[in-house]
Each structure stands twice: as structure tokens, then as C-alpha cells.
N, C-alpha and C. Protein backbone atom coordinates (compact mmCIF):
# COMPACT_ATOMS: atom_id res chain seq x y z
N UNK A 1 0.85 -1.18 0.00
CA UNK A 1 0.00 0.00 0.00
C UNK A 1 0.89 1.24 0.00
N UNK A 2 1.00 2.18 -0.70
CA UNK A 2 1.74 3.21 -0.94
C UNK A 2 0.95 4.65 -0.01
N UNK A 3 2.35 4.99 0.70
CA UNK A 3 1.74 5.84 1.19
C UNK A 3 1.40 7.14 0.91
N UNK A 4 0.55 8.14 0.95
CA UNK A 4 -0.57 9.19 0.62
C UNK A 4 0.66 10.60 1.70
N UNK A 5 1.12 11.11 0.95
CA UNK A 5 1.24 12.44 1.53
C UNK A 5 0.89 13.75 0.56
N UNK A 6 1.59 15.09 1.54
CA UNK A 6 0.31 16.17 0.98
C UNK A 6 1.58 17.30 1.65
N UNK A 7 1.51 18.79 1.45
CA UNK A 7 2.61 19.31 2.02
C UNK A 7 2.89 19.20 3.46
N UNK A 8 1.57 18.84 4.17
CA UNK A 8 1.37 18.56 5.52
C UNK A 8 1.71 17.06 6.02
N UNK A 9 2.66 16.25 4.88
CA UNK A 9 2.99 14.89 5.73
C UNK A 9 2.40 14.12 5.12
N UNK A 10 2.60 12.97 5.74
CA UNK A 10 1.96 11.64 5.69
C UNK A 10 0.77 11.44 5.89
N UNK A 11 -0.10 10.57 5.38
CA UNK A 11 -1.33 10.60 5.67
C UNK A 11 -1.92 9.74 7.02
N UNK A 12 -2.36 9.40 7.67
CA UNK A 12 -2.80 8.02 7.99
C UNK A 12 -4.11 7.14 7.45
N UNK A 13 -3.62 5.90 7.30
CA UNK A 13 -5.11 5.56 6.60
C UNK A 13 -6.37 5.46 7.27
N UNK A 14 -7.08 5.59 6.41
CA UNK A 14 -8.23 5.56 7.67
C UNK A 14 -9.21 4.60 7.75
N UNK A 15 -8.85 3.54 7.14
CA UNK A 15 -9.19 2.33 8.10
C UNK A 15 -8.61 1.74 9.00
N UNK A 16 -7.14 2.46 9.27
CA UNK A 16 -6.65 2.05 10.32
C UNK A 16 -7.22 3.38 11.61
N UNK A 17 -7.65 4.45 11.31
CA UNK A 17 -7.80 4.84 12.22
C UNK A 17 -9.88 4.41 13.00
N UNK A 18 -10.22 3.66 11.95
CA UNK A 18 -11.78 3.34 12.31
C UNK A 18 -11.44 2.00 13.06
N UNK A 19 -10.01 1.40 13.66
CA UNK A 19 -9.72 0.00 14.52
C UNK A 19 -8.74 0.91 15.83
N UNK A 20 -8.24 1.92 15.88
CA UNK A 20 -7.27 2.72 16.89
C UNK A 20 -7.95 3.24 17.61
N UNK A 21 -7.81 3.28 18.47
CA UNK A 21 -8.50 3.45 19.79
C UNK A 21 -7.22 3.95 21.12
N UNK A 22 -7.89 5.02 21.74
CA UNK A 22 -7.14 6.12 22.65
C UNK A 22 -5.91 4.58 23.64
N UNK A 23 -5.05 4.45 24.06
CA UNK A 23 -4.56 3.76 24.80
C UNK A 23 -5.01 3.88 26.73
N UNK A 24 -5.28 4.98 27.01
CA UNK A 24 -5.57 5.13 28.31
C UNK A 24 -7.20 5.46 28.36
N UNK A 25 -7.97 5.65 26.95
CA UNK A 25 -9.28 6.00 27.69
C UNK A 25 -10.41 4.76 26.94
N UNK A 26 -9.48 4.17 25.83
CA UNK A 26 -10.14 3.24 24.99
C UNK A 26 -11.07 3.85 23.74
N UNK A 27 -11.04 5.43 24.15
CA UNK A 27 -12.29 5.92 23.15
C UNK A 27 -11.19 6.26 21.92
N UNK A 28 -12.46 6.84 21.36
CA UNK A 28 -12.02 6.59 20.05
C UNK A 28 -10.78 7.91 19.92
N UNK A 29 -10.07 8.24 18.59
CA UNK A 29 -9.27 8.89 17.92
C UNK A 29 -9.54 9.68 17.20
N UNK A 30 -9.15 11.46 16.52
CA UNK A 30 -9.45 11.85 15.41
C UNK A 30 -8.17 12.41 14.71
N UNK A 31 -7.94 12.38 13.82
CA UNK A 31 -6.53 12.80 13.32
C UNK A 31 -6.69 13.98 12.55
N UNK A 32 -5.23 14.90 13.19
CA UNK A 32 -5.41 16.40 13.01
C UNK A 32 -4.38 16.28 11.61
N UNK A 33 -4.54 16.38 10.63
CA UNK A 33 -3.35 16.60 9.54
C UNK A 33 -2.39 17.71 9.73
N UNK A 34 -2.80 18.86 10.26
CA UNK A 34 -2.29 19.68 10.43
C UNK A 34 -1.09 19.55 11.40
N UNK A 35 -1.36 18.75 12.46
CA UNK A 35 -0.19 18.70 13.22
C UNK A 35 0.21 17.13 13.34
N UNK A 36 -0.26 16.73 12.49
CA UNK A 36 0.27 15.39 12.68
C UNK A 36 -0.35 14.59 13.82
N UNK A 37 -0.87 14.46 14.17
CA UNK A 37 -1.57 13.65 15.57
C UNK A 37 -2.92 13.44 15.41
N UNK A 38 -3.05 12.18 16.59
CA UNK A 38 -4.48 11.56 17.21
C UNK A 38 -4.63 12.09 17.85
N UNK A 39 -5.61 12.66 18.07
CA UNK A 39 -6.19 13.18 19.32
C UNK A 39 -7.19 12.45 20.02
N UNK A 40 -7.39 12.28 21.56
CA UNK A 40 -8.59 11.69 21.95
C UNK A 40 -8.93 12.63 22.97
N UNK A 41 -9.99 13.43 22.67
CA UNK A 41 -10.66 13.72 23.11
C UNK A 41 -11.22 13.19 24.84
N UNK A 42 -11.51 12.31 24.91
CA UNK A 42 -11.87 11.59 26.06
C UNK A 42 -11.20 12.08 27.31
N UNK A 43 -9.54 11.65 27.02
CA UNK A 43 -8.56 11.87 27.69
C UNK A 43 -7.97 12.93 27.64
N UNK A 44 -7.54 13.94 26.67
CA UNK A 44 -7.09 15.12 26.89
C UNK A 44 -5.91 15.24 26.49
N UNK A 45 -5.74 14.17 25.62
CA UNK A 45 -4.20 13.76 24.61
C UNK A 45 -3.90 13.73 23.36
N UNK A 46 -3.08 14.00 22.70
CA UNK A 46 -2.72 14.30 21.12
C UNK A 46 -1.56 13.04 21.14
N UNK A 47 -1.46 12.03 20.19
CA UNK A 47 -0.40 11.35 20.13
C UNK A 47 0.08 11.85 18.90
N UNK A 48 1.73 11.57 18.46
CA UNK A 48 2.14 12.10 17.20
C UNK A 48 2.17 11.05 16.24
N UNK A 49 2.09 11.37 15.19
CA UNK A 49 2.11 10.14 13.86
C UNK A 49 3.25 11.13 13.21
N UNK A 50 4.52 10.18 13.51
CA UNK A 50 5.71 10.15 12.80
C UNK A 50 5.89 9.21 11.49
N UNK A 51 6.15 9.74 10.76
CA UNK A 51 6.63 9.65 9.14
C UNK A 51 5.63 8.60 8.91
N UNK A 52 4.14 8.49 9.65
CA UNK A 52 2.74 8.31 9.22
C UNK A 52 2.95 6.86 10.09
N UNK A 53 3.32 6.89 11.06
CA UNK A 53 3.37 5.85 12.30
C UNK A 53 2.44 6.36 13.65
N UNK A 54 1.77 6.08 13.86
CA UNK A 54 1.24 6.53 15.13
C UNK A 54 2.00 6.04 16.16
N UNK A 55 2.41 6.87 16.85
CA UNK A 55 2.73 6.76 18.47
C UNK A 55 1.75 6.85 19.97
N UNK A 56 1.44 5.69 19.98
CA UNK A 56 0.35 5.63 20.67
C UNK A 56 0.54 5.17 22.43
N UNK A 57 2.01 6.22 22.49
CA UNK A 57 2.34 5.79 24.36
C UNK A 57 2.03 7.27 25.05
N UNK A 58 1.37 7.00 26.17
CA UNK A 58 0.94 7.52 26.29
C UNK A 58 2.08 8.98 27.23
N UNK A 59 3.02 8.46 27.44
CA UNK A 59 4.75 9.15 27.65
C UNK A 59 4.92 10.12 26.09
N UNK A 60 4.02 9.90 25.61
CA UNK A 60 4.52 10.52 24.06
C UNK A 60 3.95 11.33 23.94
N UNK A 61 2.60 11.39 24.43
CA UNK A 61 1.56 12.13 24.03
C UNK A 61 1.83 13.60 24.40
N UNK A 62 1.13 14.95 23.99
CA UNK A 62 1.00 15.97 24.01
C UNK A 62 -0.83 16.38 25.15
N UNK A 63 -0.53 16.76 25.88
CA UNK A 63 -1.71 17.29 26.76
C UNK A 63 -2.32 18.54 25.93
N UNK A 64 -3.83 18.24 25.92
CA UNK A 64 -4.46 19.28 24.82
C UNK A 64 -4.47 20.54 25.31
N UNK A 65 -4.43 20.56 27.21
CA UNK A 65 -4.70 21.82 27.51
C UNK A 65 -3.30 22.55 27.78
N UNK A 66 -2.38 21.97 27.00
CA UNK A 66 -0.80 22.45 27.03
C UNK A 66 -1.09 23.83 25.96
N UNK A 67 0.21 24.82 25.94
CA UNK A 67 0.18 25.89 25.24
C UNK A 67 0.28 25.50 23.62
N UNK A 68 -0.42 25.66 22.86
CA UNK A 68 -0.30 25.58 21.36
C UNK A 68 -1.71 24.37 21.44
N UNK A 69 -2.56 24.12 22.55
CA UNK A 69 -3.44 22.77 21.93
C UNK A 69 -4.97 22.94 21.20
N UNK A 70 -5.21 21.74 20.52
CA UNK A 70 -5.83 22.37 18.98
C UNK A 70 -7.24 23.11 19.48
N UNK A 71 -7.87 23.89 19.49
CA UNK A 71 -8.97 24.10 19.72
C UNK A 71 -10.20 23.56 19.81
């Protein structure tokens, strides 16, 4: 499967993101293209998707209510 990028990166596919699921809250995921990340909502976490890998620890993650988090 060849991967899908755009000036903003890598894509993720998204039938992999309709089986990914938050690691600490179980809910679901939405992926920001813009910054590269999952976000779950639930929990209050952004994980990063490197060179279109999701990083899904939760040591990795970005806190939404940190300075710069997505609106």
C-alpha cells in the first residue's frame, strides 16, 4: 500500500484509524493533519504520527490543555 502524503505529511489511513483506539481511555481517535496527531478527546491527549506511524504511548503524548493545543 503506498503511502498518501500532501505538504502537511503523511497521511494516515483511515481504516486504520476506524480499529485505533485512545490507549488510556479506549475511546475513540481523530486525526489532526495539520499537526500530525491523534487526538482523543476523552482523555485530553494528542499522540504524534511520525513519518505516518502513530505513536500511541501515552509518555509521548501531548496534553491538549498544554500551550499551542488544537482548539
Amino acid at each position: 500500500m503506498a503511502e498518501k502524503r500532501d505538504e502537511r505529511g503523511p497521511m494516515v489511513d483511515p481504516k486504520l484509524l476506524e480499529i485505533l483506539v485512545c490507549p488510556l481511555s479506549h475511546g475513540p481517535l481523530s486525526y489532526d493533519r495539520e499537526r500530525q496527531e491523534l487526538v482523543s478527546e476523552q482523555a485530553g491527549l494528542a499522540y504524534p504520527v511520525r513519518e505516518g506511524i502513530p505513536i500511541l504511548l501515552v509518555d509521548e503524548a501531548r496534553r491538549l490543555d498544554d500551550e499551542g493545543a488544537a482548539a
